[in-house]
N, C-alpha and C. Protein backbone atom coordinates (compact mmCIF):
# COMPACT_ATOMS: atom_id res chain seq x y z
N UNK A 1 108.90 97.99 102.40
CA UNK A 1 108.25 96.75 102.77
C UNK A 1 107.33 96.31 101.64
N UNK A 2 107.67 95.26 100.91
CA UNK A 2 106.73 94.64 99.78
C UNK A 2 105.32 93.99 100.45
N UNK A 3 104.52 94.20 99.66
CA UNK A 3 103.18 94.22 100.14
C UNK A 3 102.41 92.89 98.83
N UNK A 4 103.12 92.77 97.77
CA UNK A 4 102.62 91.96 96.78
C UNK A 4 103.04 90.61 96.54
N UNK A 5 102.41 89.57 96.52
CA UNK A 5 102.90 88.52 95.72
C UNK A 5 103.35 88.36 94.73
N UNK A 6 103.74 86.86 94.49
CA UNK A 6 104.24 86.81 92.96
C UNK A 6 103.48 86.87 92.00
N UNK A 7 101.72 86.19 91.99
CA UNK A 7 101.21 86.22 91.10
C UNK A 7 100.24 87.92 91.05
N UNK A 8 100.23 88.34 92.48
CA UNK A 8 100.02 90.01 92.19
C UNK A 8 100.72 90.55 91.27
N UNK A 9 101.99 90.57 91.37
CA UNK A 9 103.14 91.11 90.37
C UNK A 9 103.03 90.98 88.67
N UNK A 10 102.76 89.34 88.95
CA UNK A 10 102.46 88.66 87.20
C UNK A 10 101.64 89.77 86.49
N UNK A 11 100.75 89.57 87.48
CA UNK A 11 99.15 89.96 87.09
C UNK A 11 99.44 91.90 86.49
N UNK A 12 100.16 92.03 87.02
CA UNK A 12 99.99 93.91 87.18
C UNK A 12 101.26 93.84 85.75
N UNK A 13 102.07 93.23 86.05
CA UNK A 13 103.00 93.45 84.60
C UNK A 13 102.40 92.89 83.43
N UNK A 14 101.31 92.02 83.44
CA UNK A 14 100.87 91.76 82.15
C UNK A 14 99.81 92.66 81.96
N UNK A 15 98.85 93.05 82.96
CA UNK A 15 98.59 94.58 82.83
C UNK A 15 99.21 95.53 82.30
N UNK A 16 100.09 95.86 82.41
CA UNK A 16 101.17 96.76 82.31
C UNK A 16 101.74 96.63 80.31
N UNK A 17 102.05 95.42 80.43
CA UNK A 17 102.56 95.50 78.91
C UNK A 17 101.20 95.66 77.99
N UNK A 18 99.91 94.74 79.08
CA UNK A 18 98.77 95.13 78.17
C UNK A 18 98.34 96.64 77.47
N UNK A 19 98.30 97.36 78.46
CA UNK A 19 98.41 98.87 78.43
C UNK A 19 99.25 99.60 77.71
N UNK A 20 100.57 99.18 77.57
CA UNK A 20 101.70 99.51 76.87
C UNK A 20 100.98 99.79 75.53
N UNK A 21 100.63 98.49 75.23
CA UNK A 21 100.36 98.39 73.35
C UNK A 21 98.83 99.23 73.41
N UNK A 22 97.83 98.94 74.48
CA UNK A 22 96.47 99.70 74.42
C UNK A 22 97.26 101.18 73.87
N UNK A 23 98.24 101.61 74.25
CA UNK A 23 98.77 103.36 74.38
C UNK A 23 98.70 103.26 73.18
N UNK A 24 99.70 102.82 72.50
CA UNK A 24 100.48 102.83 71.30
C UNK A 24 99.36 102.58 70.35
N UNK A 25 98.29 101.81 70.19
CA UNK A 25 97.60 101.46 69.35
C UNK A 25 96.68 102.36 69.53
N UNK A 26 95.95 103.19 70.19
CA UNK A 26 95.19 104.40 70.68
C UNK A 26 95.70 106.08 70.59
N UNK A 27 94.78 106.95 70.56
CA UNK A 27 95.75 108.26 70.27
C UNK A 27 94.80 109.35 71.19
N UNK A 28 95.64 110.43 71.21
CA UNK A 28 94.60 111.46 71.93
C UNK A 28 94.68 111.42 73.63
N UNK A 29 93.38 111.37 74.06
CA UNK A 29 93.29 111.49 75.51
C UNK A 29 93.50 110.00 76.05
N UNK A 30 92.55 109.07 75.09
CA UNK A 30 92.92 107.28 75.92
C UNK A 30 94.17 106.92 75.84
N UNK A 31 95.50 107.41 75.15
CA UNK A 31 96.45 106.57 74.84
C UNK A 31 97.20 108.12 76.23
N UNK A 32 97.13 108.83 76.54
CA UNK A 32 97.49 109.53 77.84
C UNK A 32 97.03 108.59 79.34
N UNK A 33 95.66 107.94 78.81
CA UNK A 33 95.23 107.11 80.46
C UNK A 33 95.95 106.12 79.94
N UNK A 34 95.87 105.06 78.91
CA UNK A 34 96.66 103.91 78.89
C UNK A 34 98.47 103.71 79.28
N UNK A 35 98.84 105.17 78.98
CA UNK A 35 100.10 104.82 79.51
C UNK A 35 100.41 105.33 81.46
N UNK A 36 99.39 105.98 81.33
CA UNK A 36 99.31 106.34 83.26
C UNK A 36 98.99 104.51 83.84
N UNK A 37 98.44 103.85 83.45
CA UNK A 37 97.43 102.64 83.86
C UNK A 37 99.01 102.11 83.29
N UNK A 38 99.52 101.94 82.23
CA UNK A 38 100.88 101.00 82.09
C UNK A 38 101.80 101.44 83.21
N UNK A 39 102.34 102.75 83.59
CA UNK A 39 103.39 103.10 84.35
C UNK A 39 103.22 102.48 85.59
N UNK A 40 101.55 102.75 85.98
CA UNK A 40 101.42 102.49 87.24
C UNK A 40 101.54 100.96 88.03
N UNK A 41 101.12 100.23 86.77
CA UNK A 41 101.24 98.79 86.92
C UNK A 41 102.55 98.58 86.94
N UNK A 42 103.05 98.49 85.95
CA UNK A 42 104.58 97.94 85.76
C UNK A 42 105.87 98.61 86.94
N UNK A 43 105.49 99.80 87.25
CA UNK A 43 106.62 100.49 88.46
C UNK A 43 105.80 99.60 89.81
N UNK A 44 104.69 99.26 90.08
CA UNK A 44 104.39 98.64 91.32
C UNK A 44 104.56 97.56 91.00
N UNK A 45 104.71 96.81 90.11
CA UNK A 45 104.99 95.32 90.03
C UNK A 45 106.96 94.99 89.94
N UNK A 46 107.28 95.87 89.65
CA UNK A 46 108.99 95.60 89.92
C UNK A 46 108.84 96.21 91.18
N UNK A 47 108.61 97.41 91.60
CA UNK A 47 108.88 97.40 93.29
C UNK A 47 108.07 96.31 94.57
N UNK A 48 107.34 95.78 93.95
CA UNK A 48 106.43 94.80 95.53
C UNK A 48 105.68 95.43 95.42
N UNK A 49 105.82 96.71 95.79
CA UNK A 49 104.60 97.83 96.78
C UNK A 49 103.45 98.52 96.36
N UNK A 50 102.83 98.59 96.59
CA UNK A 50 100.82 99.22 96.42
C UNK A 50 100.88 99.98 97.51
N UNK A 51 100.61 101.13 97.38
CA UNK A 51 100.45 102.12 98.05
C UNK A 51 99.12 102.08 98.59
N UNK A 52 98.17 101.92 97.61
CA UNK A 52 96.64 101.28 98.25
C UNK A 52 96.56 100.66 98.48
N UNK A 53 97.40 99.35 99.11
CA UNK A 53 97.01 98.14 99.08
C UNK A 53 97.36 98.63 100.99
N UNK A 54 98.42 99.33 101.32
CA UNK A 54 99.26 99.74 102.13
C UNK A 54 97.82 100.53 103.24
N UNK A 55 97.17 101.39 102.20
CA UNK A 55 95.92 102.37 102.84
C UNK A 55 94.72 101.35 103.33
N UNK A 56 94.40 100.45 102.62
CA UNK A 56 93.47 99.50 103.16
C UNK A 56 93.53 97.95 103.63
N UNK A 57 94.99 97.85 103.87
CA UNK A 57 95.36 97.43 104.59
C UNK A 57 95.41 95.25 104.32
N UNK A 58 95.75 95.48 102.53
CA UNK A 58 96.25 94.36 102.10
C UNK A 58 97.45 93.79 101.88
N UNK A 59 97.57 92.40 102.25
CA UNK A 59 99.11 92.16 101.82
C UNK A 59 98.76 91.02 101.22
N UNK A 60 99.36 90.70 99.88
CA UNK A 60 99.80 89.86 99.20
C UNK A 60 100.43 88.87 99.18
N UNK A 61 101.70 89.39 99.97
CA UNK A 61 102.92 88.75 99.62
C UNK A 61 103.48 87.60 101.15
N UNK A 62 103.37 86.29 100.66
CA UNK A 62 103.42 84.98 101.50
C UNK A 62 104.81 85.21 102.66
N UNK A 63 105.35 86.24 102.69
CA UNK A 63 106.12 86.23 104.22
C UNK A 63 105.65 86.26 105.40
C-alpha cells in the first residue's frame, strides 16, 4: 500500500541523487552515511512506501 505522493517521491529522489554525489565527493565514515541516506531515499521513492510514515501514521499520497 503506497503511502507517498508525487511530490513526496520528487522530493526523496532528488534527495537521493543529492546524496549519491554527497557519497562520492566525501570519503571515510560521511560518504558510508551519505550513501545509507541515498539508498534510503531513492528505494522509498520508487516503491511509494515509508515505513515511518506507516508508524506515525502519515499518508501522502491523494487516493
Amino acid at each position: 500500500m503506497k503511502n507517498e505522493g508525487s511530490l513526496d517521491r520528487i522530493l526523496r529522489t532528488v534527495i537521493g541523487v543529492v546524496a549519491v554525489i554527497a557519497a562520492v565527493a566525501t570519503g571515510g565514515a560521511w560518504s558510508v552515511v551519505w550513501w545509507l541516506v541515498a539508498a534510503l531515499a531513492l528505494i522509498t521513492a520508487a516503491v511509494g512506501f515509508c515505513p515511518l510514515y506507516r508508524l506515525v501514521g502519515i499518508n501522502t499520497c491523494k487516493r
